[in-house]
Protein backbone atom coordinates (compact mmCIF):
# COMPACT_ATOMS: atom_id res chain seq x y z
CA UNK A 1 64.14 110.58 102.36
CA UNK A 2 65.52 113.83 103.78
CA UNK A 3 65.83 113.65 107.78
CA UNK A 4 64.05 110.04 108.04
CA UNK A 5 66.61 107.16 108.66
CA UNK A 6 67.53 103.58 110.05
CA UNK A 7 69.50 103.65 113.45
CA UNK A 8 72.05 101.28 113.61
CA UNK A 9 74.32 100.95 117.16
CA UNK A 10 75.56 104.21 117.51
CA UNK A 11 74.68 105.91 114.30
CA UNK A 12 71.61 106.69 111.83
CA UNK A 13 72.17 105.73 108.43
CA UNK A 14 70.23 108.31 106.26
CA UNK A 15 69.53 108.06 102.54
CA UNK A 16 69.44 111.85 101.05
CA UNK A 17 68.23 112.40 97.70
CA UNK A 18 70.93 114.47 95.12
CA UNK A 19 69.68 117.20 92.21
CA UNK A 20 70.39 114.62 89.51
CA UNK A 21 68.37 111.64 91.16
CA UNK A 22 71.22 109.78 92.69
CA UNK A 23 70.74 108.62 96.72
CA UNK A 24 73.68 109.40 99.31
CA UNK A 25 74.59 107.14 102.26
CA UNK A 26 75.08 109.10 105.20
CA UNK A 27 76.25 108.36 108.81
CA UNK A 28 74.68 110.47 111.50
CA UNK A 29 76.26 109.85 114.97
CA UNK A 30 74.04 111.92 117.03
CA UNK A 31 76.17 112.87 119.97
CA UNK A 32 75.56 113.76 123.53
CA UNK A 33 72.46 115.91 123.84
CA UNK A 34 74.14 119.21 124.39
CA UNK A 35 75.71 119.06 120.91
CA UNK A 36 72.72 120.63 119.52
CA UNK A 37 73.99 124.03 119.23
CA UNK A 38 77.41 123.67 117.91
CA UNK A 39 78.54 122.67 114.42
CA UNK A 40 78.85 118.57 113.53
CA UNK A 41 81.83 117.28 112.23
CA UNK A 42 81.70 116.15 108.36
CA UNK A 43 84.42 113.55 107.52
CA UNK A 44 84.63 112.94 104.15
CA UNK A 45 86.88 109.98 103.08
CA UNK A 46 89.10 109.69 100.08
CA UNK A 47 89.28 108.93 96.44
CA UNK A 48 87.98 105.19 96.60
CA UNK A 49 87.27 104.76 100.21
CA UNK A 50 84.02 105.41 102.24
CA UNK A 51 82.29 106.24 105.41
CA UNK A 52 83.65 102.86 107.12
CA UNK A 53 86.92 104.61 107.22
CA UNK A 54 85.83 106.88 109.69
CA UNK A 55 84.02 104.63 112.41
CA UNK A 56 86.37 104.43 114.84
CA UNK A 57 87.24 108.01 114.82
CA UNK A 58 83.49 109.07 114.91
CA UNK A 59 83.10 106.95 117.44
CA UNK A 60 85.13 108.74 119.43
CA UNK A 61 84.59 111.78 118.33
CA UNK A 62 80.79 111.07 119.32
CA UNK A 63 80.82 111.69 123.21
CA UNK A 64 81.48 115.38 122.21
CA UNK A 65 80.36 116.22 118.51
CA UNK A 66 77.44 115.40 116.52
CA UNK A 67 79.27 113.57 113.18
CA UNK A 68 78.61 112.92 110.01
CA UNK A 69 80.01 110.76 107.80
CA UNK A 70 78.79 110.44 103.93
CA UNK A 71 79.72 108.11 101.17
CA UNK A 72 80.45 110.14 98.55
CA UNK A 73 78.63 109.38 95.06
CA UNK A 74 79.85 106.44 94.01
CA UNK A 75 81.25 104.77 96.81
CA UNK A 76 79.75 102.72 99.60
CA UNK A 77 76.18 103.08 100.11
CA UNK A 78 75.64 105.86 97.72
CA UNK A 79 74.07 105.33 94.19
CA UNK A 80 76.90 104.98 90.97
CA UNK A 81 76.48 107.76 88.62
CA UNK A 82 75.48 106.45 85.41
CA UNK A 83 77.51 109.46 83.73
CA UNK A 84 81.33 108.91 84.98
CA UNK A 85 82.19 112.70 84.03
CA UNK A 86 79.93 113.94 87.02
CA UNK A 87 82.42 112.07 89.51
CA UNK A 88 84.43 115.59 89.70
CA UNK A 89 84.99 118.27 92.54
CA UNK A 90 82.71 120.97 91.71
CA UNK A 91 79.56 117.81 91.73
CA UNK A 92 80.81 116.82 95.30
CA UNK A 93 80.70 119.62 96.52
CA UNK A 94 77.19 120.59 95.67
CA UNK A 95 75.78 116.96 97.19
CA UNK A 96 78.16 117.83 100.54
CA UNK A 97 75.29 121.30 100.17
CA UNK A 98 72.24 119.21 99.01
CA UNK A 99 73.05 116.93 102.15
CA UNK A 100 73.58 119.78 104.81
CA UNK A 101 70.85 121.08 103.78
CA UNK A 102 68.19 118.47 103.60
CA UNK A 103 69.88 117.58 107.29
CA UNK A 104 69.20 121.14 108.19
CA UNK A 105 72.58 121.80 109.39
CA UNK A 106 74.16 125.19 108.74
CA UNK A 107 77.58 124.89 109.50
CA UNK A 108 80.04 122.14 109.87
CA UNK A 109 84.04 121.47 110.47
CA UNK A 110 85.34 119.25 107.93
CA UNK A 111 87.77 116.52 108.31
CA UNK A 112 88.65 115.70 104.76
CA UNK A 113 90.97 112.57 103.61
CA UNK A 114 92.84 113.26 100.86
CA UNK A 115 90.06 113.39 98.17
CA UNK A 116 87.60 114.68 100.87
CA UNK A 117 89.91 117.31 102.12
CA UNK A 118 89.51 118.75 98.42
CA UNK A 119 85.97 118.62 98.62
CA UNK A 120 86.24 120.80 101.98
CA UNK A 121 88.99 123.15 100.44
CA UNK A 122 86.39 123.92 98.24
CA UNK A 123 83.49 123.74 100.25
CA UNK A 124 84.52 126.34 102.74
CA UNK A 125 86.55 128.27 99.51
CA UNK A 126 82.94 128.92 98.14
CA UNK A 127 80.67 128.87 100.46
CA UNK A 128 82.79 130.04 103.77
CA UNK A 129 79.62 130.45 105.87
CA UNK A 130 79.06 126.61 106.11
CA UNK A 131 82.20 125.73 107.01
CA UNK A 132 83.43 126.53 111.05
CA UNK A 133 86.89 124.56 110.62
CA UNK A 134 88.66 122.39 108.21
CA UNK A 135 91.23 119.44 108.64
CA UNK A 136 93.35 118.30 105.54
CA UNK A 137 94.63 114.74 106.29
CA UNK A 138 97.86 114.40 103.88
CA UNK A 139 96.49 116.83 101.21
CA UNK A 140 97.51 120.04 100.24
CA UNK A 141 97.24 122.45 97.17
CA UNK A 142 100.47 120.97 95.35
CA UNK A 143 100.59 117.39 95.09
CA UNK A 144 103.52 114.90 94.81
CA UNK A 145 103.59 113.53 91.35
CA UNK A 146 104.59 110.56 92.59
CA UNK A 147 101.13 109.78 94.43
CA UNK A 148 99.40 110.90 92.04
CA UNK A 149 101.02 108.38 89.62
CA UNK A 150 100.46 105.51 92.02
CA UNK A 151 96.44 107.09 92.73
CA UNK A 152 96.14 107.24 89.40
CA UNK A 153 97.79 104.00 87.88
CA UNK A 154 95.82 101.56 90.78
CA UNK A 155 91.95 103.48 91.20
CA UNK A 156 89.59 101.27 89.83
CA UNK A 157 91.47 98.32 88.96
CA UNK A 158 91.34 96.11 92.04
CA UNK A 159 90.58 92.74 91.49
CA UNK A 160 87.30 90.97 92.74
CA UNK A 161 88.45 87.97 95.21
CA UNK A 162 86.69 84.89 96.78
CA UNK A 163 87.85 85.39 100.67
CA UNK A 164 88.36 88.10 102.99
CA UNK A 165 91.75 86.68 103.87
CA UNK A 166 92.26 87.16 99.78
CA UNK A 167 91.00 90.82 100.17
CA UNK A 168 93.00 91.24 102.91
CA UNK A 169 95.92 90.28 101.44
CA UNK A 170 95.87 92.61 98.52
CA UNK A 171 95.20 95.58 101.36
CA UNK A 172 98.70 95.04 102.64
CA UNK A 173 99.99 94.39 99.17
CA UNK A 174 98.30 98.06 97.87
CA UNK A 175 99.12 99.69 101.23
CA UNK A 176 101.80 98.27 103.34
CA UNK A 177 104.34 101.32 102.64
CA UNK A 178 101.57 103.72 104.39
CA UNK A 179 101.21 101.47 107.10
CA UNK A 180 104.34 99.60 108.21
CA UNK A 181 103.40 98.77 111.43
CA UNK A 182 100.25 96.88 110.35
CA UNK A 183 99.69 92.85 111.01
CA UNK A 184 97.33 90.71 110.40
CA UNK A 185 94.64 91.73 112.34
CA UNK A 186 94.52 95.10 111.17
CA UNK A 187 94.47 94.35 107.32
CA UNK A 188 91.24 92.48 107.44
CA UNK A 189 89.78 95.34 109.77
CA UNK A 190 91.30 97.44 106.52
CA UNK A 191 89.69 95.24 104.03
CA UNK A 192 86.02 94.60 106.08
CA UNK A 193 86.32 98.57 105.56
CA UNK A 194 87.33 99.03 102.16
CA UNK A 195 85.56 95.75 100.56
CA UNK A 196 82.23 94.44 100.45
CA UNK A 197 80.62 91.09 99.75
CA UNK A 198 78.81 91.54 96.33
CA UNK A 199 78.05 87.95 96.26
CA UNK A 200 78.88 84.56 98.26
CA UNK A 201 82.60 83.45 96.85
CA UNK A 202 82.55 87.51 95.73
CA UNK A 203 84.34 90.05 97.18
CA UNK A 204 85.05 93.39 95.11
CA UNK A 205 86.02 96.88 96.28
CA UNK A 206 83.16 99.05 97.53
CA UNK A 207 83.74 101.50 94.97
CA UNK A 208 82.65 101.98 91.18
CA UNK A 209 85.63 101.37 89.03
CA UNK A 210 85.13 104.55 86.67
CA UNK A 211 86.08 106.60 89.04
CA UNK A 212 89.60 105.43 87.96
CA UNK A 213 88.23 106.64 84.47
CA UNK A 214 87.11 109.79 86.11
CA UNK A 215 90.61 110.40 87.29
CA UNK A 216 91.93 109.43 84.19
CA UNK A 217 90.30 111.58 81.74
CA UNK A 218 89.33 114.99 83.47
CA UNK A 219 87.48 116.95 81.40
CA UNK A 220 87.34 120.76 81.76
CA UNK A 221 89.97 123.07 83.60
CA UNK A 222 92.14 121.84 86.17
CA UNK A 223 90.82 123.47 89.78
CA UNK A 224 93.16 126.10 90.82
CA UNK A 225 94.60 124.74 94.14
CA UNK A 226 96.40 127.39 95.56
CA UNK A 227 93.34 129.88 95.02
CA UNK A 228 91.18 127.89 96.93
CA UNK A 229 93.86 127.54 99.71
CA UNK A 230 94.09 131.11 99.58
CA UNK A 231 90.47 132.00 100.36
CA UNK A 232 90.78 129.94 103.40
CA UNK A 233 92.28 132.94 105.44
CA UNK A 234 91.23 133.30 108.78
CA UNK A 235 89.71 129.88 109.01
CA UNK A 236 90.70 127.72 111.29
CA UNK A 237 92.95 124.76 109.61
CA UNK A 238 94.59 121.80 110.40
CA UNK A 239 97.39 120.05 108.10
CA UNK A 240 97.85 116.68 109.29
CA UNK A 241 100.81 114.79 107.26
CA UNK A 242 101.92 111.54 106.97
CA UNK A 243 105.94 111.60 107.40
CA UNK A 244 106.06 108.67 104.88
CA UNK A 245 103.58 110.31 102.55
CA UNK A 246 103.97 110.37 98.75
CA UNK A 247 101.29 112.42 97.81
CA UNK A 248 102.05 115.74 100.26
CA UNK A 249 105.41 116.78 100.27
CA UNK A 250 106.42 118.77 103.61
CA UNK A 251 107.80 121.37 101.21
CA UNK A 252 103.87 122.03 100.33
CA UNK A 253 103.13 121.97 104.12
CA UNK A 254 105.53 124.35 104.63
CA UNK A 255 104.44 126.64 102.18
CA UNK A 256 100.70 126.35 103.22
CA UNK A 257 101.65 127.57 106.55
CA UNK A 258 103.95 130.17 104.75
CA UNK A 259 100.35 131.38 103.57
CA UNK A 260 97.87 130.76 106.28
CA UNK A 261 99.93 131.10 109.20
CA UNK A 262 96.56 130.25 111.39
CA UNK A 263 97.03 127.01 110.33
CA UNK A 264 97.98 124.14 113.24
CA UNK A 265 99.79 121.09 111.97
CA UNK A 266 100.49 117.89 112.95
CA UNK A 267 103.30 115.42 111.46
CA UNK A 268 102.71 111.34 112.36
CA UNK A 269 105.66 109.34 112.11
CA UNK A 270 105.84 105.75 110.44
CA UNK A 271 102.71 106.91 108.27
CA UNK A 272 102.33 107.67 104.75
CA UNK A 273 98.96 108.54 102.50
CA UNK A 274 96.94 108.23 104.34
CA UNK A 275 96.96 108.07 107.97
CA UNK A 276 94.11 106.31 109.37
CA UNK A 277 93.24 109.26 112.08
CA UNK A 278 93.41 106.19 115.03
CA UNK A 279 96.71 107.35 115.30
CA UNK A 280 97.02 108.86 118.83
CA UNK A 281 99.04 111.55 117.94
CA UNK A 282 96.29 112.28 115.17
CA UNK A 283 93.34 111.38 117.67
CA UNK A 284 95.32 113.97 120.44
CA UNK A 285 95.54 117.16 117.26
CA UNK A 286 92.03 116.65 116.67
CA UNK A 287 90.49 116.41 119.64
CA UNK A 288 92.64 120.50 120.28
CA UNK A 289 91.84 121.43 117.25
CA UNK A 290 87.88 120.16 118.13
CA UNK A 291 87.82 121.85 121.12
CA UNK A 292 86.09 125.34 120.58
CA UNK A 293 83.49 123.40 118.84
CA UNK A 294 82.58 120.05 121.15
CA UNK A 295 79.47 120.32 123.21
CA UNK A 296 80.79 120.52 127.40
């Protein structure tokens, strides 16, 4: 299916078909009926995370923007890729194309989480006609090695656990530095999000484990960062950083802005990678940086 799709509360789910044969999962909030005209929002989540993380920001995001929010190959709803080596940046990118286009929209503004702001660094880097706008949520052309040794040592190893309380419990455990101010509450919101029941007594991460592998074993050049970041000038940007973050360094942010001084940013206290975007200091930059594009 292309356009066809299941509506669920406040959002479609749509299935769209990839070149290689694999099926996305995407979200489709509609929005109010004068959105027509303007560009959606595409929020694209993370290395191991998926469209969940992005409901209550869509949500809100809805009474003014049409939004979309895919599972990226491999994750959530979408199909596994049989070959682990296509679960790379340049493959992303082309099913974020193969789903605009089989949703017939031309342009978006991308809200990309970690992972997912990569995808739209690269999106709007090669194709700049399809992208209006583009947030980076705690990601940036040079990353912290740090991070990356934490992202890469723990993706794809999470254990499978009988409860939710369980699931929720190694949430906090995984995450707790990023999120200090968390309780209880809010860690099985974070694990109803992140987790899914495979079976009854089974609950494993909603995520195929060789995308660790993937990250583990590139193959081919390394993407040049920087370039991409480069042939962003002009376009609207967004930096939003985590204060506690391990992965983006505000050295890096500084330098970005050094180099598109366009760029707006926004700093959230008591956060680290990645902030949720609930935040309301996160929920108050989007909605400006939104602005020129939400229906009146």
């Amino acid at each position: 299916m292309t356009g066809d799709g299941r509506a669920v509360g406040s959002w479609i789910d749509r299935r769209i078909p990839t070149g290689d044969g694999l099926g996305l999962h995407c979200r489709d909030y509609p929005g109010p009926a004068g959105a027509g005209p303007h560009p959606p929002v595409l929020c694209l989540p993370g290395l191991t995370r998926n469209c969940r993380d992005f409901e209550p920001l869509a949500l809100h995001l809805a009474a003014r923007h049409r939004v979309l929010t895919p599972d990226l190959r491999g994750r959530g709803r979408s199909d596994h890729d049989p070959d682990w080596r296509r679960y790379r940046l340049d493959v992303y990118v082309a099913d974020m194309l193969t789903l605009l286009d089989a949703l017939g929209v031309a342009r978006v503004v991308v809200v990309g989480t970690s992972l997912g702001g990569f995808v739209g660094m690269f999106l709007a880097a090669g194709h700049r006609g399809r992208v209006a706008g583009l947030v980076l949520n705690d990601i940036g052309p040079e990353l912290d090695p740090r991070g990356m040794l934490r992202i890469a040592t723990g993706a794809g190893t999470a254990r499978a656990v009988a409860t939710w309380e369980e699931a929720a419990a190694d949430a906090r455990e995984a995450n707790a530095m990023a999120l200090p101010d968390f309780g209880d509450d809010d860690w099985l919101r974070f694990a109803h999000a992140v987790y899914r029941e495979e079976s009854p007594g089974r609950i494993v991460r909603d995520v195929d484990p060789l995308i660790g592998r993937a990250l583990r074993e590139p193959g081919g050049p390394a993407p040049d960062f920087w370039a991409a970041f480069a042939a962003l000038d002009g376009l609207p940007l967004l930096s939003i950083r985590g204060a506690l973050s391990d992965l983006l360094a505000a050295d890096t942010v500084a330098k970005m802005l050094a180099r598109q001084p366009q760029m707006q940013r926004c700093e959230l206290p008591g956060r680290g990678h990645a902030p949720t975007l609930d935040e309301p200091e996160s929920r108050a930059a989007l909605d400006r940086f939104l602005a020129p594009w939400a229906a009146p």
